[in-house]
C-alpha atoms as a PDB file:
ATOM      1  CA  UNK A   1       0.000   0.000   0.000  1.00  0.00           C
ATOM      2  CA  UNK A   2       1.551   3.498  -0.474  1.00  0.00           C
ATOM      3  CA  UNK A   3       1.946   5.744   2.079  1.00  0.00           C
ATOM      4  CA  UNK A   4      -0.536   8.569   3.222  1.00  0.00           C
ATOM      5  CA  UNK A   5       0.710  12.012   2.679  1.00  0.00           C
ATOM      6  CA  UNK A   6       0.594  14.340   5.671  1.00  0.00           C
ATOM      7  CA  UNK A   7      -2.683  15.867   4.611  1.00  0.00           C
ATOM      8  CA  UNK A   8      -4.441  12.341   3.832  1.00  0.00           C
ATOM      9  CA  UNK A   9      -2.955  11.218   7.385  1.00  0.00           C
ATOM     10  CA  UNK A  10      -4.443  14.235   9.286  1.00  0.00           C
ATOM     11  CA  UNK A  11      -7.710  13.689   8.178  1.00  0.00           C
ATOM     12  CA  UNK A  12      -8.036  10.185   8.721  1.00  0.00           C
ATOM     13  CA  UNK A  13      -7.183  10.668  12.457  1.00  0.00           C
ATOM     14  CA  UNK A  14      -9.696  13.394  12.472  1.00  0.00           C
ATOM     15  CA  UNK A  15     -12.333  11.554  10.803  1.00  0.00           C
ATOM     16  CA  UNK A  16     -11.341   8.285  13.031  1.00  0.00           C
ATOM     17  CA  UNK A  17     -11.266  10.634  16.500  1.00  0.00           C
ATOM     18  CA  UNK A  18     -15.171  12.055  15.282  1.00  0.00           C
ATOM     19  CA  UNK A  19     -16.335   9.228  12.760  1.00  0.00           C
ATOM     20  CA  UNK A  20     -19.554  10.704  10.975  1.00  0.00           C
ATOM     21  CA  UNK A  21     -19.302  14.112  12.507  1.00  0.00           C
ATOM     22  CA  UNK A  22     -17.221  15.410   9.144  1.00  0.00           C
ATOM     23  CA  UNK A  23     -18.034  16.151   5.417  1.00  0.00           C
ATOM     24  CA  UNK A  24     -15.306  16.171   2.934  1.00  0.00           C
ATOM     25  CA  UNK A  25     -16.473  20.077   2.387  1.00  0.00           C
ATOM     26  CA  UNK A  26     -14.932  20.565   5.873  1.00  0.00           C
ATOM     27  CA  UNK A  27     -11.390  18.614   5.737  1.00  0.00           C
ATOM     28  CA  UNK A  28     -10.498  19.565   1.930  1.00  0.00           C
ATOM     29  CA  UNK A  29     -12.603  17.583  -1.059  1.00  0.00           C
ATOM     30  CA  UNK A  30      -9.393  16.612  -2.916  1.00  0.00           C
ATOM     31  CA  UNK A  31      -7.887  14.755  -0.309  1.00  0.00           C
ATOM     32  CA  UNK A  32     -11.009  13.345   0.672  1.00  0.00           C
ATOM     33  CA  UNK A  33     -11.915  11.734  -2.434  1.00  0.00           C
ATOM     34  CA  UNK A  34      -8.048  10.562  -2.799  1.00  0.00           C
ATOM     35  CA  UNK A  35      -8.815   8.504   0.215  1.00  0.00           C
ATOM     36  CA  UNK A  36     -12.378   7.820  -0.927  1.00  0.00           C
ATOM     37  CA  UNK A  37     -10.724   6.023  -4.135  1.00  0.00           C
ATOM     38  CA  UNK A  38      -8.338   4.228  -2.428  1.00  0.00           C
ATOM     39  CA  UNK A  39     -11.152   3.005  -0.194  1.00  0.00           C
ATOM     40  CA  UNK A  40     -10.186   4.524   3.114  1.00  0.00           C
ATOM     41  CA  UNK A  41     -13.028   6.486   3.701  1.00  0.00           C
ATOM     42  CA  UNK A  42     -16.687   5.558   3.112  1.00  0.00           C
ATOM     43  CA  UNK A  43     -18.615   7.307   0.109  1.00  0.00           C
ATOM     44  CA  UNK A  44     -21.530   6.465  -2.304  1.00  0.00           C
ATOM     45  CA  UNK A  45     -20.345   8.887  -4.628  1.00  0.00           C
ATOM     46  CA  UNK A  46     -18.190  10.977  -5.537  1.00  0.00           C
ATOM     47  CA  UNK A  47     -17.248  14.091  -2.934  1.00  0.00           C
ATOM     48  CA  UNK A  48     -18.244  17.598  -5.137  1.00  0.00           C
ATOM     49  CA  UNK A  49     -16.915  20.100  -2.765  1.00  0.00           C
ATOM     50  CA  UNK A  50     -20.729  21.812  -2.617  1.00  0.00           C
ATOM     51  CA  UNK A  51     -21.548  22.346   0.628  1.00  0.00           C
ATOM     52  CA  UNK A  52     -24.554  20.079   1.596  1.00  0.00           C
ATOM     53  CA  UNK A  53     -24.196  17.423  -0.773  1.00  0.00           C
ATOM     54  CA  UNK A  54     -21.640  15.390   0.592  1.00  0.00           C
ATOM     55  CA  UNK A  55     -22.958  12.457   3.060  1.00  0.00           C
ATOM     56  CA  UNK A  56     -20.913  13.036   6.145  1.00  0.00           C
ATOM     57  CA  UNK A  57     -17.575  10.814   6.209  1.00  0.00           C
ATOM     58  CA  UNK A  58     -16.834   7.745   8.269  1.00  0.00           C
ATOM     59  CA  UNK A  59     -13.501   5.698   8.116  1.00  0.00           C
ATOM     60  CA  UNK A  60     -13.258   2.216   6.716  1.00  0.00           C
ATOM     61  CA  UNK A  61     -11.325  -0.816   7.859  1.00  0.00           C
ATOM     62  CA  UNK A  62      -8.516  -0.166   5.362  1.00  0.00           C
ATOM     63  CA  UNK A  63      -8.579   3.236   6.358  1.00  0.00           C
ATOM     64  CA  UNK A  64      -7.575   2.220  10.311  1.00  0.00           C
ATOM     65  CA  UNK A  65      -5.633  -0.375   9.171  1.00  0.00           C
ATOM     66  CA  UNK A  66      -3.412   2.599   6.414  1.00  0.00           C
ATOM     67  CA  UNK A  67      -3.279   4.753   9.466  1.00  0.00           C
ATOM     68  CA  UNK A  68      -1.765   2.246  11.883  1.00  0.00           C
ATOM     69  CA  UNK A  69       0.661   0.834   9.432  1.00  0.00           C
ATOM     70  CA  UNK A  70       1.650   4.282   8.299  1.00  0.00           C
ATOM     71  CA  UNK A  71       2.024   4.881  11.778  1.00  0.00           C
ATOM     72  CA  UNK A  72       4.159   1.584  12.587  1.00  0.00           C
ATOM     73  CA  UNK A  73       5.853   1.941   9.050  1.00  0.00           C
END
């Protein structure tokens, strides 16, 4: 797996610290939807960037698992 950049690794532990309580609107939509591709955070579709339409964001298995082998790495 590659590794997380600093910006993809500071919002996974803020995402993992307040899991659903963030929207990709909030923590920066690029990065978001980086990790959303590589299947670290959960998303339907998508994030826009348009405030209101994205879902709010929740970290996924791989994601803790990225985090705490980036961290151990």
């Amino acid at each position: 797996m590659a590794r997380l950049t600093e910006a993809q690794r500071r919002v996974l532990r803020q995402v993992l610290t307040r899991n659903g309580d963030y929207t990709a609107w909030v923590l920066g939509t690029v990065t978001c939807e980086a990790l959303r591709k590589r299947g670290l955070l959960e998303g339907e579709h998508p994030f826009t960037g348009r405030f209101g339409n994205d879902p709010p964001l929740w970290i996924t298995p791989a994601g803790r698992a990225a985090l705490e082998a980036d961290d151990h790495g």
